[in-house]
C-alpha atoms as a PDB file:
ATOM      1  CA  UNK A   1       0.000   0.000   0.000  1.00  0.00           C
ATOM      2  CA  UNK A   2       1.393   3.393  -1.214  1.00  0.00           C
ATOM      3  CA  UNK A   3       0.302   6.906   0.109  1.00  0.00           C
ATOM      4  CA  UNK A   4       0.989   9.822  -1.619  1.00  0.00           C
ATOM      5  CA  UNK A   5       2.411  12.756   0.370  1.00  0.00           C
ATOM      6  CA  UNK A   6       2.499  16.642  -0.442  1.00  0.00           C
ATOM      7  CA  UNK A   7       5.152  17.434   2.573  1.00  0.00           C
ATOM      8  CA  UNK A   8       6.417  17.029   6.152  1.00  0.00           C
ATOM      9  CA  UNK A   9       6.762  19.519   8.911  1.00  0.00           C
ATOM     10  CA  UNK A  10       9.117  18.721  12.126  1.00  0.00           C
ATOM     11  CA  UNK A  11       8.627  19.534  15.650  1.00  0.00           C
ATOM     12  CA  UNK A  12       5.289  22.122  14.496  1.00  0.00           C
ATOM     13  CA  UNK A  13       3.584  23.655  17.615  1.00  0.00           C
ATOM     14  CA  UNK A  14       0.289  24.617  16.538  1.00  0.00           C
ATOM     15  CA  UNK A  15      -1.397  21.390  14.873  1.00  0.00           C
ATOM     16  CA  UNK A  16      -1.938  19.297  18.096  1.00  0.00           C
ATOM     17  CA  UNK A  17      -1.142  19.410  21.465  1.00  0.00           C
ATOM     18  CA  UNK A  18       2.723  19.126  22.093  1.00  0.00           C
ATOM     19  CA  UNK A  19       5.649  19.400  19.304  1.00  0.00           C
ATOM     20  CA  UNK A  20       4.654  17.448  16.631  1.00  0.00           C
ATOM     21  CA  UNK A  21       5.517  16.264  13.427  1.00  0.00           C
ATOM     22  CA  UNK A  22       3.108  17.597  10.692  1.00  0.00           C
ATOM     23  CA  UNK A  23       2.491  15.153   7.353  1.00  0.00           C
ATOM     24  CA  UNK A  24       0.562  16.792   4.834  1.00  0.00           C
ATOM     25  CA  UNK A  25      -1.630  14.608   2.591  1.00  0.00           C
ATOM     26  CA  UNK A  26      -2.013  15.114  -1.026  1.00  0.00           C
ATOM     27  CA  UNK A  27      -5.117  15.618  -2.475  1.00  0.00           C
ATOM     28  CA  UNK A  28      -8.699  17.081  -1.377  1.00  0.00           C
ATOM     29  CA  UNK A  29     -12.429  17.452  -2.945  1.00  0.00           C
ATOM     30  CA  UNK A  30     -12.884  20.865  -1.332  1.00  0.00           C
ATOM     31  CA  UNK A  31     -11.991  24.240  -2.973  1.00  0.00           C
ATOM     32  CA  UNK A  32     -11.899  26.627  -0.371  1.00  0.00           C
ATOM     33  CA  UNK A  33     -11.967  30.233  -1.421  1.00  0.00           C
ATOM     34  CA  UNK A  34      -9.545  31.159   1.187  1.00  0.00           C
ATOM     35  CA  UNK A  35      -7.311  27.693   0.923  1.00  0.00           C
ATOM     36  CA  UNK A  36      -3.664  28.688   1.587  1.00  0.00           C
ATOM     37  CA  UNK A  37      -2.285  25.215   0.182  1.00  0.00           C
ATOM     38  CA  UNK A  38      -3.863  25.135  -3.061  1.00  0.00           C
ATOM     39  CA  UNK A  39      -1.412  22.695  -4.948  1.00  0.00           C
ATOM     40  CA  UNK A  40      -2.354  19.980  -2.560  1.00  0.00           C
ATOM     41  CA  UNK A  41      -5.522  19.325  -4.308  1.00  0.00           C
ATOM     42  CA  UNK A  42      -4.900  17.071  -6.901  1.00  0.00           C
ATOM     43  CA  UNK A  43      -4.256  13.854  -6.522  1.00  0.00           C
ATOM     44  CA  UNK A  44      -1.192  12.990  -8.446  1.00  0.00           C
ATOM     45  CA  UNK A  45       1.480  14.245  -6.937  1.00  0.00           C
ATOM     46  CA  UNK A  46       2.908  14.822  -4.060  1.00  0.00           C
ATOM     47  CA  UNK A  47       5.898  11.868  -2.848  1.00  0.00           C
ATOM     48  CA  UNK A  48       4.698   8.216  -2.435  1.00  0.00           C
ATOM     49  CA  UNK A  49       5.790   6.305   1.329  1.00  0.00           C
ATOM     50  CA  UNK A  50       4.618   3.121   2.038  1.00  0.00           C
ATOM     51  CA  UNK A  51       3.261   3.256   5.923  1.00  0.00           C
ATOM     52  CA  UNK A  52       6.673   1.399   7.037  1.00  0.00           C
ATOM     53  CA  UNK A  53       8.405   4.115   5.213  1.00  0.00           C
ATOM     54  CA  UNK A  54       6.428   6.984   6.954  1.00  0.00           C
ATOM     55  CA  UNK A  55       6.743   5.663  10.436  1.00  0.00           C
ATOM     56  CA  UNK A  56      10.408   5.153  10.207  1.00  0.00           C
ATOM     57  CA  UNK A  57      10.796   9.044   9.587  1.00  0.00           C
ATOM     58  CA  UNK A  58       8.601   9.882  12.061  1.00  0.00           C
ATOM     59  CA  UNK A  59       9.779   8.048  14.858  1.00  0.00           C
ATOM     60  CA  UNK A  60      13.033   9.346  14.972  1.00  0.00           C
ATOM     61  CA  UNK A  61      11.304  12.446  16.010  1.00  0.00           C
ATOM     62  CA  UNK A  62      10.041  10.382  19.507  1.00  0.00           C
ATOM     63  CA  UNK A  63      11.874  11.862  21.957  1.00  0.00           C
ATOM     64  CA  UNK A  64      10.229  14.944  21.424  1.00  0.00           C
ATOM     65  CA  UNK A  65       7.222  13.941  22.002  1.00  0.00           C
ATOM     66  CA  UNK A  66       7.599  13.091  25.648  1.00  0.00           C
ATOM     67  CA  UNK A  67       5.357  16.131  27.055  1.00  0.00           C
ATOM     68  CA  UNK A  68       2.351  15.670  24.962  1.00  0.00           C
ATOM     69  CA  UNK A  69       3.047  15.565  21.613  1.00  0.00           C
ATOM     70  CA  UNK A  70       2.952  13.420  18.811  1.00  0.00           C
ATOM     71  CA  UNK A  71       2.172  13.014  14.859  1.00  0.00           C
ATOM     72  CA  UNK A  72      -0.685  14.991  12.985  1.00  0.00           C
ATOM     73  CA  UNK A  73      -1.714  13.864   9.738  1.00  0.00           C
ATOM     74  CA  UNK A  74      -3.184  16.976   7.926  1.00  0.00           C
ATOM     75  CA  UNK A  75      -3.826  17.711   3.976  1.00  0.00           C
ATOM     76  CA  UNK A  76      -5.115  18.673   1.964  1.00  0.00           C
ATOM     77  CA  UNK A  77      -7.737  16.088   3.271  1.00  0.00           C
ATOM     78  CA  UNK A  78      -6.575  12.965   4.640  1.00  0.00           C
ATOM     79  CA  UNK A  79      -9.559  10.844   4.215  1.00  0.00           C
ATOM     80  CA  UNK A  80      -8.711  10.893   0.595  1.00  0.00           C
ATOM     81  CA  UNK A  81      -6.769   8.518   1.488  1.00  0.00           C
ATOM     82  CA  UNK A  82      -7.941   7.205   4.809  1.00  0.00           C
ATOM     83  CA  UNK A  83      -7.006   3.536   4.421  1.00  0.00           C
ATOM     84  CA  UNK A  84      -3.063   4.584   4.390  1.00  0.00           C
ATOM     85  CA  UNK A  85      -3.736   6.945   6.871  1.00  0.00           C
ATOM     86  CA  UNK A  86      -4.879   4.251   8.962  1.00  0.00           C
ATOM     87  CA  UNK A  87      -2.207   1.291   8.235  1.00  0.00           C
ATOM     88  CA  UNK A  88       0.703   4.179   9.328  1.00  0.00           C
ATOM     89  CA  UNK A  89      -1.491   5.747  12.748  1.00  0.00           C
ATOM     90  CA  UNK A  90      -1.454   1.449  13.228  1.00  0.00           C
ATOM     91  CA  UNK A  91       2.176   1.446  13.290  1.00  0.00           C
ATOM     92  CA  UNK A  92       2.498   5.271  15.059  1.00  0.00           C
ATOM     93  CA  UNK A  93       0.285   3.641  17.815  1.00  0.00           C
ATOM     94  CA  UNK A  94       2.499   0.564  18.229  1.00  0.00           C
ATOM     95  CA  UNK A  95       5.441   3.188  19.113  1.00  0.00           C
ATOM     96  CA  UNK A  96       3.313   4.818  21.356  1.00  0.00           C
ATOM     97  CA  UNK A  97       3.219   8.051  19.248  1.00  0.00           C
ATOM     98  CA  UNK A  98       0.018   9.938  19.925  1.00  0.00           C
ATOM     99  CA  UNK A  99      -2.241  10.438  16.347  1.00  0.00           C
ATOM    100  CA  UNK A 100      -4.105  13.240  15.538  1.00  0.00           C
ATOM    101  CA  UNK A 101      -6.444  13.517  11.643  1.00  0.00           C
ATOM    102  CA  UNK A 102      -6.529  16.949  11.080  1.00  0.00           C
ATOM    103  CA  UNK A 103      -9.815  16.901   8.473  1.00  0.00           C
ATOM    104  CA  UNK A 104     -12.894  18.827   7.274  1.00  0.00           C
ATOM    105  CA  UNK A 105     -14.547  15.339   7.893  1.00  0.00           C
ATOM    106  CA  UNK A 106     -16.106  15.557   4.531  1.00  0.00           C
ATOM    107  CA  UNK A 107     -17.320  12.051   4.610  1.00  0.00           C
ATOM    108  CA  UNK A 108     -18.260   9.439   6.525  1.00  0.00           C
ATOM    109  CA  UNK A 109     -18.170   5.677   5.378  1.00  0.00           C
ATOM    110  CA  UNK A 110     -16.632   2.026   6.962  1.00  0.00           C
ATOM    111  CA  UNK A 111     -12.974   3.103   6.122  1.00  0.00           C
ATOM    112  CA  UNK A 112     -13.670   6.256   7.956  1.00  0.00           C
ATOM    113  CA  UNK A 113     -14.748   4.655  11.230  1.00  0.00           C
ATOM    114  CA  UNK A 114     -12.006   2.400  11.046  1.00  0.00           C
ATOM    115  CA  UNK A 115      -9.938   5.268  10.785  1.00  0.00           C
ATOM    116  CA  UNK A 116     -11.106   6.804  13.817  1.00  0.00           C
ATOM    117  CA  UNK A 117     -10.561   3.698  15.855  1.00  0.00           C
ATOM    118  CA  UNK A 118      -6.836   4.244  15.402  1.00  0.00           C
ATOM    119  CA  UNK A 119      -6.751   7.943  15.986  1.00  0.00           C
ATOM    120  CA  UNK A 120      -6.499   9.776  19.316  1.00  0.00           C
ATOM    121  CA  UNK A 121      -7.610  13.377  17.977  1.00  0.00           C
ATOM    122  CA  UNK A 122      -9.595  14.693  15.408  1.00  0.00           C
ATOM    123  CA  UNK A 123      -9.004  18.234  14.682  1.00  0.00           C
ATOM    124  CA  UNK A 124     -12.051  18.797  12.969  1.00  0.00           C
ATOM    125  CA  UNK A 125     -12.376  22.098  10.623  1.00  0.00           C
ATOM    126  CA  UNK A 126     -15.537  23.255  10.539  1.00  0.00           C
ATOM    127  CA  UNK A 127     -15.621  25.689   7.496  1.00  0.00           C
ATOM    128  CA  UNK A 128     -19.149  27.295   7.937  1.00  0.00           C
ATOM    129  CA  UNK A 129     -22.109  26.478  10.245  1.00  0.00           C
ATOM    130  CA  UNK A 130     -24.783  27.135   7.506  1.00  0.00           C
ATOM    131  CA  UNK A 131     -25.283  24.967   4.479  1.00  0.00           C
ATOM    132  CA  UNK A 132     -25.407  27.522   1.857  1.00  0.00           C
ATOM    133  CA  UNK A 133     -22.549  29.258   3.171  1.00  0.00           C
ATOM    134  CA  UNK A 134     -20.530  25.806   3.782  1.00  0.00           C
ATOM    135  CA  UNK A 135     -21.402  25.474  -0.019  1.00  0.00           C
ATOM    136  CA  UNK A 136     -20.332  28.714  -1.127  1.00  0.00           C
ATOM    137  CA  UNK A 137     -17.159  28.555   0.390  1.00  0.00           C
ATOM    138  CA  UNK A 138     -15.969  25.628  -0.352  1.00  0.00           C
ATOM    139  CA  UNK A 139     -17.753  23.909  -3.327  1.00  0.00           C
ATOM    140  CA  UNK A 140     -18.979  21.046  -1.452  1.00  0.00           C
ATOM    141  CA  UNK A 141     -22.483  19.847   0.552  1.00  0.00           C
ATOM    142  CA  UNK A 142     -21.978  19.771   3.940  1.00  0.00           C
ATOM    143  CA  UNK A 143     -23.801  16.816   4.764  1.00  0.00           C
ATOM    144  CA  UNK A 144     -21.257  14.806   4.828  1.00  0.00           C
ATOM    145  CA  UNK A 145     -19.423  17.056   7.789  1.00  0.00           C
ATOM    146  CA  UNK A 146     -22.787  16.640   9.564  1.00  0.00           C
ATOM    147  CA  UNK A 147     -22.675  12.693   9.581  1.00  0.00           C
ATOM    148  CA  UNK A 148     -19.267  12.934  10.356  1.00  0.00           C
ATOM    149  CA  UNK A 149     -19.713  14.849  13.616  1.00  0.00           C
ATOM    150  CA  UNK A 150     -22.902  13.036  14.038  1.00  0.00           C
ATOM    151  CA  UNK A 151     -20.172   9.847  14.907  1.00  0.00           C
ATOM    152  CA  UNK A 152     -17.721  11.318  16.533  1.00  0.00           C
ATOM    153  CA  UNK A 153     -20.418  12.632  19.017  1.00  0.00           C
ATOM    154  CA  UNK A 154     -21.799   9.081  19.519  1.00  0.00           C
ATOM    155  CA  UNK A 155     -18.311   7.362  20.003  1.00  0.00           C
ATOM    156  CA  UNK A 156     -16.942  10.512  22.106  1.00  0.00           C
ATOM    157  CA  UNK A 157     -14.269  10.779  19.965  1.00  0.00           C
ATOM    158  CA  UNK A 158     -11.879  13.822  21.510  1.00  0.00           C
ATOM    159  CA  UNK A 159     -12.260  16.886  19.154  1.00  0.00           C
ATOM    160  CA  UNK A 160     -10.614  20.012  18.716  1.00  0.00           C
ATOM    161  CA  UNK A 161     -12.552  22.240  16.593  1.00  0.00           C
ATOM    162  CA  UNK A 162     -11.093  25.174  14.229  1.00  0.00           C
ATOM    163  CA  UNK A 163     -12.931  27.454  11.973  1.00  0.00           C
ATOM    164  CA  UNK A 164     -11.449  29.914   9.964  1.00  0.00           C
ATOM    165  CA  UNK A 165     -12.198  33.846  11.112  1.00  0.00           C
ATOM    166  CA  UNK A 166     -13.156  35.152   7.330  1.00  0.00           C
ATOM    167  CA  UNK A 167     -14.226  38.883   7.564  1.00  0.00           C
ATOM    168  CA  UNK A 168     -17.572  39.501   6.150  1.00  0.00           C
ATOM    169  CA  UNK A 169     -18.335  35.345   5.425  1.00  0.00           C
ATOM    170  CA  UNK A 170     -17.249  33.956   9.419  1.00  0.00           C
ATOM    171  CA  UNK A 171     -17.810  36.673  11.160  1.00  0.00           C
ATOM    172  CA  UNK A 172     -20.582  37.148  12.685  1.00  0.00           C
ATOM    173  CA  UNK A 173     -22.702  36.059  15.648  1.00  0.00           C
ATOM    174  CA  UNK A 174     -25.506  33.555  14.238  1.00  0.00           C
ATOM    175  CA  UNK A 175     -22.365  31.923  12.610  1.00  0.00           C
ATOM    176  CA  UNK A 176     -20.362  31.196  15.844  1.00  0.00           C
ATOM    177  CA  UNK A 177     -23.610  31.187  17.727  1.00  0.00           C
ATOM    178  CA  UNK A 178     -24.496  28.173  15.361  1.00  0.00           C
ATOM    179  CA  UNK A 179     -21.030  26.935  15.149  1.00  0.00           C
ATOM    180  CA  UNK A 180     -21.326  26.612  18.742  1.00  0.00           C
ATOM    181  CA  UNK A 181     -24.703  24.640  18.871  1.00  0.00           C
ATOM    182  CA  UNK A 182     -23.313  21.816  16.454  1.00  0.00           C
ATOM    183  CA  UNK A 183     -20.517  21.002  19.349  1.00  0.00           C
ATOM    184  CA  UNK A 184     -23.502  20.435  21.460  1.00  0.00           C
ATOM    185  CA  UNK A 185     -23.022  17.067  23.087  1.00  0.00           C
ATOM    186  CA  UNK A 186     -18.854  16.308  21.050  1.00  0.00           C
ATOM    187  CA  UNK A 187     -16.346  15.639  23.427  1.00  0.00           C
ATOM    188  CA  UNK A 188     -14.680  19.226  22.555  1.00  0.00           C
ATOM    189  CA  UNK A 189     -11.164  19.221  24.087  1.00  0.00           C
ATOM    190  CA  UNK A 190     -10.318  22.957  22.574  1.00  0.00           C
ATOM    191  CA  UNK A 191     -11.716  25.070  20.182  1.00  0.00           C
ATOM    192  CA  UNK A 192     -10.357  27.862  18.626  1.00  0.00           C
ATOM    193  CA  UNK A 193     -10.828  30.633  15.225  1.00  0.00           C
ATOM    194  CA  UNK A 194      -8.048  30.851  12.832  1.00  0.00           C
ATOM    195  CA  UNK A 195      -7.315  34.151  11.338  1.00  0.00           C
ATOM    196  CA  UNK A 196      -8.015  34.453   8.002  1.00  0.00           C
ATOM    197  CA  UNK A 197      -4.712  35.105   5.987  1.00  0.00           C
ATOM    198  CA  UNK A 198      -3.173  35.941   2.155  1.00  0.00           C
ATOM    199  CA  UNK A 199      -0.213  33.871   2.616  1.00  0.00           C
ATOM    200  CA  UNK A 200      -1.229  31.701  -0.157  1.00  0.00           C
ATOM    201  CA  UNK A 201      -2.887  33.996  -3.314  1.00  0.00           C
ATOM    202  CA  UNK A 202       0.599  33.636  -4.813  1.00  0.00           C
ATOM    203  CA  UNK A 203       0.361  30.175  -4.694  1.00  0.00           C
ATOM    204  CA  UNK A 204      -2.951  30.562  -6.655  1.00  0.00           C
ATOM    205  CA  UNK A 205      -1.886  32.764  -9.326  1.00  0.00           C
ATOM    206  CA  UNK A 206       0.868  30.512 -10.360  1.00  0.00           C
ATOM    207  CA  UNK A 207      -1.477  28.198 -10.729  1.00  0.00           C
ATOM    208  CA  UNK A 208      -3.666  30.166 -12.471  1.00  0.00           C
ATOM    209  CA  UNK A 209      -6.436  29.968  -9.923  1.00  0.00           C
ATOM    210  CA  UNK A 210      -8.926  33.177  -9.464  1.00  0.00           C
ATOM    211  CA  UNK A 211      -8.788  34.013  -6.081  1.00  0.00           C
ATOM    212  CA  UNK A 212     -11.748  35.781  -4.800  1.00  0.00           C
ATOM    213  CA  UNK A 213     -10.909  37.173  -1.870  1.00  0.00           C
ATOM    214  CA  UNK A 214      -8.144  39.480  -3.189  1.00  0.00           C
ATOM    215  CA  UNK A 215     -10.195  43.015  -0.982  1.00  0.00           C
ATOM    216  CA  UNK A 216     -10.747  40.597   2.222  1.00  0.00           C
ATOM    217  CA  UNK A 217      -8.351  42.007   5.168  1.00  0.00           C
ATOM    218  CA  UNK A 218      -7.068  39.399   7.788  1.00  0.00           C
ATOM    219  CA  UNK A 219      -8.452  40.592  10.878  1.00  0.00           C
ATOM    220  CA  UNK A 220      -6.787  42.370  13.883  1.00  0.00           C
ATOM    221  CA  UNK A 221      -5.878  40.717  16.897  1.00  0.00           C
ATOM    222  CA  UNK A 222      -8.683  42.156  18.789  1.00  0.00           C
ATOM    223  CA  UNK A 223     -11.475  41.158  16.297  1.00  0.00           C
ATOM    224  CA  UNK A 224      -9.736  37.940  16.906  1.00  0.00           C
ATOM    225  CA  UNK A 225      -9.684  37.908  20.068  1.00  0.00           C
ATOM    226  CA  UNK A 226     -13.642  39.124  20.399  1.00  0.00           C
ATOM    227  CA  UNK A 227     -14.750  36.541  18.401  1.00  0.00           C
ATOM    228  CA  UNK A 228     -12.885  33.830  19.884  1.00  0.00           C
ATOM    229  CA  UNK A 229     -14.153  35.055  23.392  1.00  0.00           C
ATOM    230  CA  UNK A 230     -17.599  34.943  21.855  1.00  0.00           C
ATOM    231  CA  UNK A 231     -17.349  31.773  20.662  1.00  0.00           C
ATOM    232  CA  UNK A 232     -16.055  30.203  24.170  1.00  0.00           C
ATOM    233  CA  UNK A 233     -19.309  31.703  25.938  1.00  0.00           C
ATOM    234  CA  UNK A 234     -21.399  30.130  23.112  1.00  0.00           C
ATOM    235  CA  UNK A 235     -19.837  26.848  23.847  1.00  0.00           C
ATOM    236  CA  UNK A 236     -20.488  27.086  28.106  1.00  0.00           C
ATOM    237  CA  UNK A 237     -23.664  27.187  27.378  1.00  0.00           C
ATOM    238  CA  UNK A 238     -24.204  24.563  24.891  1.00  0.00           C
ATOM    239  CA  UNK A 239     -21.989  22.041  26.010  1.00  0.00           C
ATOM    240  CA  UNK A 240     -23.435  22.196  30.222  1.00  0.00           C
END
């Protein structure tokens, strides 16, 4: 079995609890207008390990992982390719390395669950709370997000939830107010907004992508912070 992947980050701090090492999937079905890794979604690609390949990079990185940390396997969107994901969090378990799936949780199917028995953290992105805006954002129905969480709710799977802070299209209060009521009864272990950021458009143009969010402004560290605040309250009183 052969997975195909777009990069690898050492010791990263922010994807997962602890220092972790970071493998990027290639490929993903969504097109999200505000993506920042745009050439991971195709699938061809990207450089092929075989799960016994992956894990003996990774664990060299073990000692660092001591205080919490662990391996995050992120994308593009790793259920693309879920079965390799799961063969290599197999092996990552078996060393006692500490898995995370970092996924929009786009779909839900056997594979998927199997996944899930394997992995000790979903960081689930949540890219809207509405279905026409889930749509518009990133090209894709959001019902399969919904059956997704749906699971993960009934098996308590640990979550950490992100959403993207988009001025003008995540910003407002029925969005994290609802964003907040579909955590109601997850096993939420963090939760936390994302500035929205440019860092990518160049990455679009050379790949002759139209970005449409060229006039959107990453917001300050005090919208940030208001929102994030707002979105905490939200979640005390949904998740009593």
């Amino acid at each position: 079995m052969q997975g195909y992947v777009h990069s690898i980050e050492t010791l990263g701090a922010l994807d997962g609890p602890g220092l972790r090492v970071v493998v990027f999937m290639q490929g993903c079905p969504l097109r999200c207008r505000y993506c920042h890794n745009p050439d991971t979604w195709p699938m061809a690609g990207g450089t092929e390990y075989a799960p016994t390949q992956l894990i003996a990079k990774i664990k060299r990185y073990k000692p660092y992982f001591l205080h919490g940390g662990g391996v995050t396997v992120s994308g593009g969107e790793p259920l693309l390719q879920q079965e390799f994901v799961k063969e290599f969090f197999k092996l990552s378990q078996k060393e006692g390395i500490h898995t995370a799936l970092d996924t929009s949780g786009f779909k839900l199917d056997d594979g998927t669950k199997e996944l899930l028995e394997y992995t000790d953290l979903v960081i689930l992105d949540v890219k809207h709370s509405s279905s026409a805006s889930f749509y518009e954002l990133t090209g894709h129905k959001m019902q399969g997000l919904l059956n997704f969480l749906a699971y993960c709710k009934k098996k308590q799977q640990p979550l950490w939830l992100r959403q993207v802070l988009v001025p003008g299209l995540t910003d407002s209060e029925e969005q994290i107010k609802d964003l907040a009521r579909l955590m109601r009864g997850a096993n939420l272990t963090k939760a936390e907004l994302l500035p929205y950021h440019t860092l990518g458009v160049k990455k679009w143009q050379a790949l002759g992508y139209d970005y449409t969010l060229e006039d959107v402004q990453p917001p300050s560290a005090a919208e940030l912070a208001k929102w994030q605040q707002l979105l905490e309250n939200y979640l005390k009183e949904n998740l009593k």
